[in-house]
PDB file of N, CA and C in Angstrom:
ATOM      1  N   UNK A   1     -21.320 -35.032   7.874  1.00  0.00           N
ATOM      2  CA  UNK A   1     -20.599 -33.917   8.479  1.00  0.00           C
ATOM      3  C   UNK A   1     -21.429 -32.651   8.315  1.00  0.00           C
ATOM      4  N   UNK A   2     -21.215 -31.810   9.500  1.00  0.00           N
ATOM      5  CA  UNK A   2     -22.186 -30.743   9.250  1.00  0.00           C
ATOM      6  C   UNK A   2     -21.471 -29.632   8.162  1.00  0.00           C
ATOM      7  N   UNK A   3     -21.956 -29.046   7.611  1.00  0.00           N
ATOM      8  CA  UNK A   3     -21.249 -27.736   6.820  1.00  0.00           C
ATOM      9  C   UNK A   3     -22.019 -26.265   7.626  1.00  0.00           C
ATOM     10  N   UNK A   4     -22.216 -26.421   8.253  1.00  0.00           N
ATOM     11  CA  UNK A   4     -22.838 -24.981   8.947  1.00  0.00           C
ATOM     12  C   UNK A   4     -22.110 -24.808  10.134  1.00  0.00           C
ATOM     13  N   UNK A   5     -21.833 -23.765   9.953  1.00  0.00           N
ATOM     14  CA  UNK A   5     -21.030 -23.324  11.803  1.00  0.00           C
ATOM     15  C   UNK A   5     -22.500 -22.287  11.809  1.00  0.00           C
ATOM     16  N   UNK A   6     -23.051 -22.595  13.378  1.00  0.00           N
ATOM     17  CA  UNK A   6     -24.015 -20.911  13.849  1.00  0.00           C
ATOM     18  C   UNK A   6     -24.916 -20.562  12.475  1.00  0.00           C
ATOM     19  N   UNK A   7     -25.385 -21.465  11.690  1.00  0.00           N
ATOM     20  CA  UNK A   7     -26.266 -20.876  10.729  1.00  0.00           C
ATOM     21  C   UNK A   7     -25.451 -20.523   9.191  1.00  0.00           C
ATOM     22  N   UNK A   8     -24.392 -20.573   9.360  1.00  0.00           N
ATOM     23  CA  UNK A   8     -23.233 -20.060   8.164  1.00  0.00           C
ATOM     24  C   UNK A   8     -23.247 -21.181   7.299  1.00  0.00           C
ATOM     25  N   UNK A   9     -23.006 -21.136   6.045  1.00  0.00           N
ATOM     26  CA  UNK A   9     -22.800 -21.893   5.229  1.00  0.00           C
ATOM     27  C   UNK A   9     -21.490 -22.090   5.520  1.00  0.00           C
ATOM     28  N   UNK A  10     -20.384 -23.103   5.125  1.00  0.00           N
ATOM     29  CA  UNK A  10     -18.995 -22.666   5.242  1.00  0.00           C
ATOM     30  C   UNK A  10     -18.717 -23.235   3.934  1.00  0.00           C
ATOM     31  N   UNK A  11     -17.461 -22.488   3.171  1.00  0.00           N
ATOM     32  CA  UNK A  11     -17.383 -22.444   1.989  1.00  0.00           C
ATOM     33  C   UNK A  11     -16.485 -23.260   1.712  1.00  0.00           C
ATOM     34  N   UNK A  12     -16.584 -24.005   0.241  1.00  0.00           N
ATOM     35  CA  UNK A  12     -15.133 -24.526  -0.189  1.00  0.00           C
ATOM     36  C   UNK A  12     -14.703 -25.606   0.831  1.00  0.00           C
ATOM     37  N   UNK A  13     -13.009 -25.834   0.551  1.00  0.00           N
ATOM     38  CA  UNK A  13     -12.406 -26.737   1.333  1.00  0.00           C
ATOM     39  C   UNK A  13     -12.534 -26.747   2.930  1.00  0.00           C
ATOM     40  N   UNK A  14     -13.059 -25.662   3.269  1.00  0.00           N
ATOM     41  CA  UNK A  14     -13.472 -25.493   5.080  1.00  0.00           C
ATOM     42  C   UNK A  14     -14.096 -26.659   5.391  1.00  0.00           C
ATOM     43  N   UNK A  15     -15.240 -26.791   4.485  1.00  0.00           N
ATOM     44  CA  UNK A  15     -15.757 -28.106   5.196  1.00  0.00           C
ATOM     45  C   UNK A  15     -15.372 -29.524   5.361  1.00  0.00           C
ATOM     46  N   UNK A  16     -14.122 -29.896   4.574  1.00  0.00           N
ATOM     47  CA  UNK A  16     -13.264 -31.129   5.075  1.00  0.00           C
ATOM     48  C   UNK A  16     -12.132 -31.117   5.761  1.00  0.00           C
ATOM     49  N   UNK A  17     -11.445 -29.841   6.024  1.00  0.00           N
ATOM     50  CA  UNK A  17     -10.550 -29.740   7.286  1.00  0.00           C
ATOM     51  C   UNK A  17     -10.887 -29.298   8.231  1.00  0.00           C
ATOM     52  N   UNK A  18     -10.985 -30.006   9.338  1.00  0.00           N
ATOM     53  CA  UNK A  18     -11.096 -29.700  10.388  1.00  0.00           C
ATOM     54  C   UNK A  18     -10.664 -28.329  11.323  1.00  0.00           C
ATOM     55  N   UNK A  19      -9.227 -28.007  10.756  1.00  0.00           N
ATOM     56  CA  UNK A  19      -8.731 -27.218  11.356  1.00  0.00           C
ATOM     57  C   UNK A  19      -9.163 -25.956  10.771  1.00  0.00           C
ATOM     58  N   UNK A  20      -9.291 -25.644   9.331  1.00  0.00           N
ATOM     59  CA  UNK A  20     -10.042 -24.635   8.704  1.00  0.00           C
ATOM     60  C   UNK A  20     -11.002 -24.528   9.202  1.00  0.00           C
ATOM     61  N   UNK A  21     -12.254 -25.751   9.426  1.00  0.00           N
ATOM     62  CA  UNK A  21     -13.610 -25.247   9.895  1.00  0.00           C
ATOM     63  C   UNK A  21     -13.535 -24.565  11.206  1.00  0.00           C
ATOM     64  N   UNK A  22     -12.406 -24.738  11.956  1.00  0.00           N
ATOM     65  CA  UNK A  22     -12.163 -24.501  13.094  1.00  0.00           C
ATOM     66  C   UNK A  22     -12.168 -22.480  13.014  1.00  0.00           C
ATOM     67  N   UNK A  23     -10.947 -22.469  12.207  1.00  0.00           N
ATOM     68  CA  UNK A  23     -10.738 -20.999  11.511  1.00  0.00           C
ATOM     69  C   UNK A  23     -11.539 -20.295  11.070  1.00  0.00           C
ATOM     70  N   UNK A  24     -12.873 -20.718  10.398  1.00  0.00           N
ATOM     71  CA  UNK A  24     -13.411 -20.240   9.769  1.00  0.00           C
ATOM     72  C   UNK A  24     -14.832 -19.840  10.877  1.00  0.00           C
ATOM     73  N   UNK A  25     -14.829 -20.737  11.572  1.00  0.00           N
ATOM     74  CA  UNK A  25     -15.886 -20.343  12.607  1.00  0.00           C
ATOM     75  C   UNK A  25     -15.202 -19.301  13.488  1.00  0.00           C
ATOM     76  N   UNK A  26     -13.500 -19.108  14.292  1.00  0.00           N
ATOM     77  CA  UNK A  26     -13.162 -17.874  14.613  1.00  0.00           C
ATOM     78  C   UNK A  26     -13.290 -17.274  14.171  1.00  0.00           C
ATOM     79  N   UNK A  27     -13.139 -16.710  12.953  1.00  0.00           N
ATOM     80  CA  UNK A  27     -13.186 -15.676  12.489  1.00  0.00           C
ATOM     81  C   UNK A  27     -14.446 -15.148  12.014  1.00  0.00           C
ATOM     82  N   UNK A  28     -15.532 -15.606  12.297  1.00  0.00           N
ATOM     83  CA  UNK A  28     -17.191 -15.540  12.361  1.00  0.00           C
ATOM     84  C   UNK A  28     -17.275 -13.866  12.741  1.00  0.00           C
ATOM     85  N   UNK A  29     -17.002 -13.404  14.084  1.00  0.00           N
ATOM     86  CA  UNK A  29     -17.161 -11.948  14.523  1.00  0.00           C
ATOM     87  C   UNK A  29     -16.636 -10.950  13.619  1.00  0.00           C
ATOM     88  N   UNK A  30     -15.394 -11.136  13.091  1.00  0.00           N
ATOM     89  CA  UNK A  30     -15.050 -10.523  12.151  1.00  0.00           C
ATOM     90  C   UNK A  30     -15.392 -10.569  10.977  1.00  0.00           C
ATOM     91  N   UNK A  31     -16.098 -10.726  10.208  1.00  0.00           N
ATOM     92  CA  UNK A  31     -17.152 -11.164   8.974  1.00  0.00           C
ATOM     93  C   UNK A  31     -18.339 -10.442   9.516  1.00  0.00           C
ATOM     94  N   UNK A  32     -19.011 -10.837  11.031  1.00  0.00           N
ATOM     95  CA  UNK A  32     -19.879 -10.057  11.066  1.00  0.00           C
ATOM     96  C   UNK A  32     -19.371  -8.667  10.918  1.00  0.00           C
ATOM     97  N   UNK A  33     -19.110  -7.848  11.520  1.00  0.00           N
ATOM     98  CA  UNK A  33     -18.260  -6.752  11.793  1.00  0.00           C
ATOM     99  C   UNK A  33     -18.300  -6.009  10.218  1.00  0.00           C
ATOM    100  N   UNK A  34     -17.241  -7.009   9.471  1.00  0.00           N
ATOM    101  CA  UNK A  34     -17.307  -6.465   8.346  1.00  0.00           C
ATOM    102  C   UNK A  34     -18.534  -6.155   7.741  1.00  0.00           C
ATOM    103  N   UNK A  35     -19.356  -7.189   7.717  1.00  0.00           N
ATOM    104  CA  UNK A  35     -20.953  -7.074   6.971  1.00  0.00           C
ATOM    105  C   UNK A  35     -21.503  -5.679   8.019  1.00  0.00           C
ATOM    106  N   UNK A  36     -21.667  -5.586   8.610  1.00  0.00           N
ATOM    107  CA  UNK A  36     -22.326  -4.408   9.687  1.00  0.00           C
ATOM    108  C   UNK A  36     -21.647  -2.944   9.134  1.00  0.00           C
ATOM    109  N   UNK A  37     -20.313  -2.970   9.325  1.00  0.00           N
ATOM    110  CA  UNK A  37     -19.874  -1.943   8.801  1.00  0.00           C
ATOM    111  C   UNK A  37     -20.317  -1.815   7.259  1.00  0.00           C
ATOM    112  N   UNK A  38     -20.492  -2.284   6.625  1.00  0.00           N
ATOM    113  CA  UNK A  38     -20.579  -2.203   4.688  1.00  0.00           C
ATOM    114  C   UNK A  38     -21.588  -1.309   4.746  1.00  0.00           C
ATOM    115  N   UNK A  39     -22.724  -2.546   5.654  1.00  0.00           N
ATOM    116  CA  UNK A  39     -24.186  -2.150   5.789  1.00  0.00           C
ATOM    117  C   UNK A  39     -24.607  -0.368   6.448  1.00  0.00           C
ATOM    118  N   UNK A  40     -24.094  -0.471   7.078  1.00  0.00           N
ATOM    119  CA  UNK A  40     -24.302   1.150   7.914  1.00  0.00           C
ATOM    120  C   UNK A  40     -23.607   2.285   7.030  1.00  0.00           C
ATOM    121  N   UNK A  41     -22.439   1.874   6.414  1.00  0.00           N
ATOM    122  CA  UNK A  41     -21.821   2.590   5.447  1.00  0.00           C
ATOM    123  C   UNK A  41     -22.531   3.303   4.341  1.00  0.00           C
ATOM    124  N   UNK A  42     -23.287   1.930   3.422  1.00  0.00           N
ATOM    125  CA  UNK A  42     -24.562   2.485   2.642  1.00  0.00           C
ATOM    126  C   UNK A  42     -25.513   2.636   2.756  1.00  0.00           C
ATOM    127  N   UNK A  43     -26.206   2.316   3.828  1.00  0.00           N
ATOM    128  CA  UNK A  43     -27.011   3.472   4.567  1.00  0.00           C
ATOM    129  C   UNK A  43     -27.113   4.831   4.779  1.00  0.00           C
ATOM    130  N   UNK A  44     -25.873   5.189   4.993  1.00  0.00           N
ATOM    131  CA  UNK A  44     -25.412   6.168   5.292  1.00  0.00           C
ATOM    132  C   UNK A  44     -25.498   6.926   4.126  1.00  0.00           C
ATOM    133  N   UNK A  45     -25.546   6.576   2.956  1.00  0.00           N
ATOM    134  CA  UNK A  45     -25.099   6.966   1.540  1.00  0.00           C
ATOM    135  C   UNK A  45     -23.776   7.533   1.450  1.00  0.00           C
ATOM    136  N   UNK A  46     -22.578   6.760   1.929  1.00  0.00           N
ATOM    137  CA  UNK A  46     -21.322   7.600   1.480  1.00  0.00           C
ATOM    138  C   UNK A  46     -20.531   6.754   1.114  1.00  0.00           C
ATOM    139  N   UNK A  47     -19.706   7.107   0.559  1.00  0.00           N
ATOM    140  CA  UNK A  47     -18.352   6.021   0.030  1.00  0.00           C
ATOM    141  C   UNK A  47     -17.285   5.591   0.941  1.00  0.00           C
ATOM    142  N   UNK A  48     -16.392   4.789   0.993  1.00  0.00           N
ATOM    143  CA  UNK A  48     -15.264   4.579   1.828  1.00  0.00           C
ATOM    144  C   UNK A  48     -14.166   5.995   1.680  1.00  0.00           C
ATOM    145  N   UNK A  49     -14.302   6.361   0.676  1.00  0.00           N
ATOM    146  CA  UNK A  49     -13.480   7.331   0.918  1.00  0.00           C
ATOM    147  C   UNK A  49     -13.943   9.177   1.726  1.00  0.00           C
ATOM    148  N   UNK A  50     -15.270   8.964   1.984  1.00  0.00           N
ATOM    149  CA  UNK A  50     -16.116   9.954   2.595  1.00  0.00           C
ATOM    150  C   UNK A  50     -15.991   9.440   4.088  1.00  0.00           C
ATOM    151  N   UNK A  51     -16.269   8.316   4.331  1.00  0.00           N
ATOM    152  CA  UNK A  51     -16.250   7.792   5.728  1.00  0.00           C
ATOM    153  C   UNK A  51     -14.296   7.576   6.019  1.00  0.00           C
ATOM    154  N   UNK A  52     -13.397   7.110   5.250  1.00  0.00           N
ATOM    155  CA  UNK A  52     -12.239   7.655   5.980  1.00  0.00           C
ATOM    156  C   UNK A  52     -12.375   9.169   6.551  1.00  0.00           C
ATOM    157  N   UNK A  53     -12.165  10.154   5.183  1.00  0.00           N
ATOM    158  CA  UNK A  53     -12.527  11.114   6.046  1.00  0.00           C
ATOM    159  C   UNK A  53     -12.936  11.703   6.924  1.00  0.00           C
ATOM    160  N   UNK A  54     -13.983  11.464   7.209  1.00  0.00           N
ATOM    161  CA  UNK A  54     -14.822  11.402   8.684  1.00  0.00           C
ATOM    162  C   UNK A  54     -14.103  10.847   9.783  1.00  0.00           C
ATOM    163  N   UNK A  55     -13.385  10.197   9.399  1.00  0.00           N
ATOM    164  CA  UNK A  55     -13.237   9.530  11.102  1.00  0.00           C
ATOM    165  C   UNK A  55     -11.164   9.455  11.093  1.00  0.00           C
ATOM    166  N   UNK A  56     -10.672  10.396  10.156  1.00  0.00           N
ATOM    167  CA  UNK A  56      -9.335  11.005  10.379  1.00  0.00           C
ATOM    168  C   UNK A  56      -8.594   9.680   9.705  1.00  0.00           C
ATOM    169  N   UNK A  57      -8.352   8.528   8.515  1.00  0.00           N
ATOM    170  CA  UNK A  57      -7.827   7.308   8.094  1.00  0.00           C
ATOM    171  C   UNK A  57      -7.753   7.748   6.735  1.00  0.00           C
ATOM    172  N   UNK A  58      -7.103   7.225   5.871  1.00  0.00           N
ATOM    173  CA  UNK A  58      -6.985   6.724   4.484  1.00  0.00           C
ATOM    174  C   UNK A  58      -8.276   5.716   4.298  1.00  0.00           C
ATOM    175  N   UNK A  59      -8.791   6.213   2.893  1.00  0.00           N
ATOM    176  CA  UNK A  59      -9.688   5.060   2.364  1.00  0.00           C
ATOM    177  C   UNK A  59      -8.859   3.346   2.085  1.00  0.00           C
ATOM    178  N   UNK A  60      -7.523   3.136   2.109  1.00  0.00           N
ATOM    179  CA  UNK A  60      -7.674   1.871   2.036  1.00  0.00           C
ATOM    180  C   UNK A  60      -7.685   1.221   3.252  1.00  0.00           C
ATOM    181  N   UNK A  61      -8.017   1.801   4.374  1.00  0.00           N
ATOM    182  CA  UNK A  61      -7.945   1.286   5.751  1.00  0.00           C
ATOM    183  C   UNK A  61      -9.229   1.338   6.069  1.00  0.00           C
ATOM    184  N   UNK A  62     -10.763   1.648   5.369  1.00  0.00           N
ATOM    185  CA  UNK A  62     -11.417   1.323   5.354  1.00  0.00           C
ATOM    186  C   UNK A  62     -11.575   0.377   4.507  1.00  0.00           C
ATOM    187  N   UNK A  63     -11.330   0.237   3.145  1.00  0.00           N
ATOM    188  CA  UNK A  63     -11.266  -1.027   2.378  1.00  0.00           C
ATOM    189  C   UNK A  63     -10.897  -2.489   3.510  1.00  0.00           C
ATOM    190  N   UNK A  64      -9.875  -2.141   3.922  1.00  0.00           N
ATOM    191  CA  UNK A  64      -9.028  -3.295   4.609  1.00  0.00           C
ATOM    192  C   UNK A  64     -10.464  -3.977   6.286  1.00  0.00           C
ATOM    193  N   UNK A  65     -11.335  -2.708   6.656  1.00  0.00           N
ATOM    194  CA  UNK A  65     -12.076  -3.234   7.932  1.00  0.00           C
ATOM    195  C   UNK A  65     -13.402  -3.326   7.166  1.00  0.00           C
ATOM    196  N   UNK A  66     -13.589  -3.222   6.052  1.00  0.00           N
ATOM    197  CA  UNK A  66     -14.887  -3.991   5.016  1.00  0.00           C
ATOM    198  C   UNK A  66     -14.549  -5.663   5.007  1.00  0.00           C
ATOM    199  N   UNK A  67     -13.489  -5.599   4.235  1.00  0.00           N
ATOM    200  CA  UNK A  67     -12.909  -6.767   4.103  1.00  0.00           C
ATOM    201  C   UNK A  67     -12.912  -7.915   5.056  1.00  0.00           C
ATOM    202  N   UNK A  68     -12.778  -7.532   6.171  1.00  0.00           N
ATOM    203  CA  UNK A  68     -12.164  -8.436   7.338  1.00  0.00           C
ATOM    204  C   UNK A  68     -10.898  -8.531   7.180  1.00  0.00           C
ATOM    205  N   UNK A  69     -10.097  -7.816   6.890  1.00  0.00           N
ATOM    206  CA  UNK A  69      -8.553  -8.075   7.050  1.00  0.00           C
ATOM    207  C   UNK A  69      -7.846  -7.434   8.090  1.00  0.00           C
ATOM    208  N   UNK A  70      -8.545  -6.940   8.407  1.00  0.00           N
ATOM    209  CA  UNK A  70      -8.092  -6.084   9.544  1.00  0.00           C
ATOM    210  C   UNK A  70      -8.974  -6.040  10.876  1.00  0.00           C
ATOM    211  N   UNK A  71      -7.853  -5.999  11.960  1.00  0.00           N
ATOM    212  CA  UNK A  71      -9.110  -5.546  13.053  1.00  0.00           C
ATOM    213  C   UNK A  71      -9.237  -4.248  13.785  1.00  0.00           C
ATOM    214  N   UNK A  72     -10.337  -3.644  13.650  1.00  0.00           N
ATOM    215  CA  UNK A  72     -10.290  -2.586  14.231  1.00  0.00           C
ATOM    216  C   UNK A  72      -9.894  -2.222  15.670  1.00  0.00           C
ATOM    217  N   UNK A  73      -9.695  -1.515  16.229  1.00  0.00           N
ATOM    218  CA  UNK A  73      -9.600  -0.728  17.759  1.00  0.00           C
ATOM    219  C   UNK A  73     -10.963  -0.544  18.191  1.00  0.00           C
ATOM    220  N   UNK A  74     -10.483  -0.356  19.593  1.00  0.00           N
ATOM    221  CA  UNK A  74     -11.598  -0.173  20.233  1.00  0.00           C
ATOM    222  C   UNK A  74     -11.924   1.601  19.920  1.00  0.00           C
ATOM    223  N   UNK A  75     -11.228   2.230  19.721  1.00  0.00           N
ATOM    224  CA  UNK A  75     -11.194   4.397  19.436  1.00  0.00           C
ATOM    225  C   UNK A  75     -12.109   3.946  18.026  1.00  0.00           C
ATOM    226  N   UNK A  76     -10.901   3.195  17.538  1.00  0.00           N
ATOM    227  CA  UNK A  76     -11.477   3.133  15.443  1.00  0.00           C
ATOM    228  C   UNK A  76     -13.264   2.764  15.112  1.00  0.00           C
ATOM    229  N   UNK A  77     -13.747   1.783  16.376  1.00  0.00           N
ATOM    230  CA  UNK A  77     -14.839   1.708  16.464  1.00  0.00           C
ATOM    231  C   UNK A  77     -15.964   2.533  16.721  1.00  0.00           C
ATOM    232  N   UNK A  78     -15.434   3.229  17.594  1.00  0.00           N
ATOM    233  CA  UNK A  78     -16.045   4.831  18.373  1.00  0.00           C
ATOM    234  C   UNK A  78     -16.238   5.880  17.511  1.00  0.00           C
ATOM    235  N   UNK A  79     -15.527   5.977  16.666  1.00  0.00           N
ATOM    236  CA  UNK A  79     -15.311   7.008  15.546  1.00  0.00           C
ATOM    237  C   UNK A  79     -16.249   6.180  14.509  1.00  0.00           C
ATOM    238  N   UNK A  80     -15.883   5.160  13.957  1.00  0.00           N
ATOM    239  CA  UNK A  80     -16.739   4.862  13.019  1.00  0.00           C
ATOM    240  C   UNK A  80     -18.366   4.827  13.670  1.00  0.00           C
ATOM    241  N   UNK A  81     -18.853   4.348  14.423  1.00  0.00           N
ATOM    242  CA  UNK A  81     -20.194   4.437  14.935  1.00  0.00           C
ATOM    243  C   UNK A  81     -20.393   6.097  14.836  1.00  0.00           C
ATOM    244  N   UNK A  82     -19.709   6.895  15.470  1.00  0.00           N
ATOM    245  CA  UNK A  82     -20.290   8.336  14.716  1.00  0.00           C
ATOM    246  C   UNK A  82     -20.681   9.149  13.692  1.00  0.00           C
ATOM    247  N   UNK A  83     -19.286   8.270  12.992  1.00  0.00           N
ATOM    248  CA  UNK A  83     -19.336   8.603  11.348  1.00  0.00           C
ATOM    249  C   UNK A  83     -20.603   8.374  11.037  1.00  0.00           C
ATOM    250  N   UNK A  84     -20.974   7.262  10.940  1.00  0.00           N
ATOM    251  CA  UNK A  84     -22.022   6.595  10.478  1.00  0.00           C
ATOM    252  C   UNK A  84     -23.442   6.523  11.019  1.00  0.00           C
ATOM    253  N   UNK A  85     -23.815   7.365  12.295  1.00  0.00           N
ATOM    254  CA  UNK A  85     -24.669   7.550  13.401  1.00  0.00           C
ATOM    255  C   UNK A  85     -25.292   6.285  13.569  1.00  0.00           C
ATOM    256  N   UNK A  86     -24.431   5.128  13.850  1.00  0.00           N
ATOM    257  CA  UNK A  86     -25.433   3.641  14.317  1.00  0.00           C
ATOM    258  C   UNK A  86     -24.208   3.796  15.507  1.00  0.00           C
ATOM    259  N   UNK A  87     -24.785   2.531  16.139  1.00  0.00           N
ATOM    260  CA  UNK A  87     -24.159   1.878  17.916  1.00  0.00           C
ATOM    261  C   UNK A  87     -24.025   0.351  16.847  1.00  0.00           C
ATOM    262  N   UNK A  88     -22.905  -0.286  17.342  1.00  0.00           N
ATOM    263  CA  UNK A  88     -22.690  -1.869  17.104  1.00  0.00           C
ATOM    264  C   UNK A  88     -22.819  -2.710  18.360  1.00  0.00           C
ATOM    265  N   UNK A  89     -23.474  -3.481  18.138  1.00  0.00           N
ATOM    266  CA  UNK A  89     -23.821  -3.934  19.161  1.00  0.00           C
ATOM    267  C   UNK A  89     -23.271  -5.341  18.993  1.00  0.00           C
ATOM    268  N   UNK A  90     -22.519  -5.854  19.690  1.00  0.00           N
ATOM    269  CA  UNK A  90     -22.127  -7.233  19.851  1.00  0.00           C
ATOM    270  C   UNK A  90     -22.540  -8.461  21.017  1.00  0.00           C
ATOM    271  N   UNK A  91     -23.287  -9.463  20.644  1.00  0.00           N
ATOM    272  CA  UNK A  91     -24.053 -10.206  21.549  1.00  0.00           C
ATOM    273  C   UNK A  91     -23.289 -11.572  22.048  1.00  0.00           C
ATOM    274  N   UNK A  92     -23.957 -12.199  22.980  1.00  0.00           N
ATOM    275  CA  UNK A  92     -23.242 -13.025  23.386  1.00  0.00           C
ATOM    276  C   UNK A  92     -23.258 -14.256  22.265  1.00  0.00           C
ATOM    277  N   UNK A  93     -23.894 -14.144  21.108  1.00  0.00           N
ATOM    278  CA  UNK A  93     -24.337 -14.727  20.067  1.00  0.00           C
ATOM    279  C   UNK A  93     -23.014 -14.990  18.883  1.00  0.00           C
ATOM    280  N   UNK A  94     -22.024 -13.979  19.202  1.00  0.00           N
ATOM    281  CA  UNK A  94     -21.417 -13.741  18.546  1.00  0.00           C
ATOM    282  C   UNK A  94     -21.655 -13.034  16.755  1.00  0.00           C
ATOM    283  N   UNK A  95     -22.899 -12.371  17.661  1.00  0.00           N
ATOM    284  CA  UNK A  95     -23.073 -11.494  16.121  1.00  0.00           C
ATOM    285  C   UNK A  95     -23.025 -10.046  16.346  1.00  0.00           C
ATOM    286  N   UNK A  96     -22.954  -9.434  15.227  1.00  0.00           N
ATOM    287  CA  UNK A  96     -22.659  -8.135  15.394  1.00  0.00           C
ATOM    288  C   UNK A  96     -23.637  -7.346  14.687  1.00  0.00           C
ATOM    289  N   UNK A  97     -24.253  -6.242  14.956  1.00  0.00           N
ATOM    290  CA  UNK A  97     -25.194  -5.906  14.035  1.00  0.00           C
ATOM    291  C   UNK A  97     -25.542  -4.165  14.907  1.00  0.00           C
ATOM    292  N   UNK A  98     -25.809  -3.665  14.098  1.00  0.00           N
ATOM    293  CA  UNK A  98     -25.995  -1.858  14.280  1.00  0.00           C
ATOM    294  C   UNK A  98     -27.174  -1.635  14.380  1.00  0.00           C
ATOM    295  N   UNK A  99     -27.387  -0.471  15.057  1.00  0.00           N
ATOM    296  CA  UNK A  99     -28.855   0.595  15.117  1.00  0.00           C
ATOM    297  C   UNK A  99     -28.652   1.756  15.248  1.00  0.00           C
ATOM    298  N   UNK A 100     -29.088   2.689  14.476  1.00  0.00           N
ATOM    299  CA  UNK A 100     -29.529   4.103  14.758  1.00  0.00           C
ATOM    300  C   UNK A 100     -29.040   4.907  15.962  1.00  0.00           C
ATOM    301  N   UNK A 101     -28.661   5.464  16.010  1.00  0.00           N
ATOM    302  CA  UNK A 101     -28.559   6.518  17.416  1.00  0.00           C
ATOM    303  C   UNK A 101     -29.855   6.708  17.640  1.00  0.00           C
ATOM    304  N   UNK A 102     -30.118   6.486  19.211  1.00  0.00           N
ATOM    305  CA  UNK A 102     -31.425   7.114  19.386  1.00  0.00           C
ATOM    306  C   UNK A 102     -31.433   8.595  19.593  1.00  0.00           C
ATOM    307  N   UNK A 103     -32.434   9.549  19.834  1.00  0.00           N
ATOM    308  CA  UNK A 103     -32.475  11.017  19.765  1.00  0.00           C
ATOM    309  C   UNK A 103     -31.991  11.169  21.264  1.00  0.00           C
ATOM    310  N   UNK A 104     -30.639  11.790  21.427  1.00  0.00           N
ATOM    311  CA  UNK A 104     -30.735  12.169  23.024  1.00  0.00           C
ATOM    312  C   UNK A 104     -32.346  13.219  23.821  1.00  0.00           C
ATOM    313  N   UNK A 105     -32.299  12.760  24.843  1.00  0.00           N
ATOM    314  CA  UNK A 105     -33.193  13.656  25.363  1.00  0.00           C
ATOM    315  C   UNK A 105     -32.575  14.502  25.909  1.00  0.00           C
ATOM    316  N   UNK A 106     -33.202  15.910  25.789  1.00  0.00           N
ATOM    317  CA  UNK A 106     -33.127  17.464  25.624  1.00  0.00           C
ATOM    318  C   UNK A 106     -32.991  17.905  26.958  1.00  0.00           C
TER     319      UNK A 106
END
């Protein structure tokens, strides 16, 4: 039996139920997401409770879209990419991953 969904390890009991592995591969985008956001976050050098601020939320509602427990909005996304000056980019790959704002031209 394979234990990899897309390159992922899958953890624990996922890999003998079927229906978990099933779950666990949906919920793949959201894991990315989360990892992307963490990542751009400390980059950024700020805390969850600096980046609520920024983008008008309570810090445990950033806790909660670190996590993957939550899913963000399409606004909540918009705001956080500013906060944080990256673009998320989501591929047909189903991965998610950030870059830099480029410099507008003048």
């Amino acid at each position: 039996m394979d234990h990899e969904i897309a390159g992922e390890e899958v953890p624990g009991n996922f890999k003998e139920e079927p229906g978990l592995r099933e779950e666990w591969g949906a919920q793949r985008p959201l894991r990315e997401l989360s990892v992307a956001l963490v990542r751009a976050r400390l980059a950024a050098g700020i805390s969850q409770t600096e980046l609520a601020r920024r983008i008008g939320v309570k810090q445990p509602m950033i806790a909660r879209l670190e996590a993957g427990s939550e899913i963000p909005k399409v606004d909540t996304l918009m705001r956080l990419a500013k906060a944080l000056g990256v673009d998320f980019t989501i591929t047909a790959g189903d991965t998610i991953e950030t870059q830099p704002h480029k410099a507008e031209a003048a």
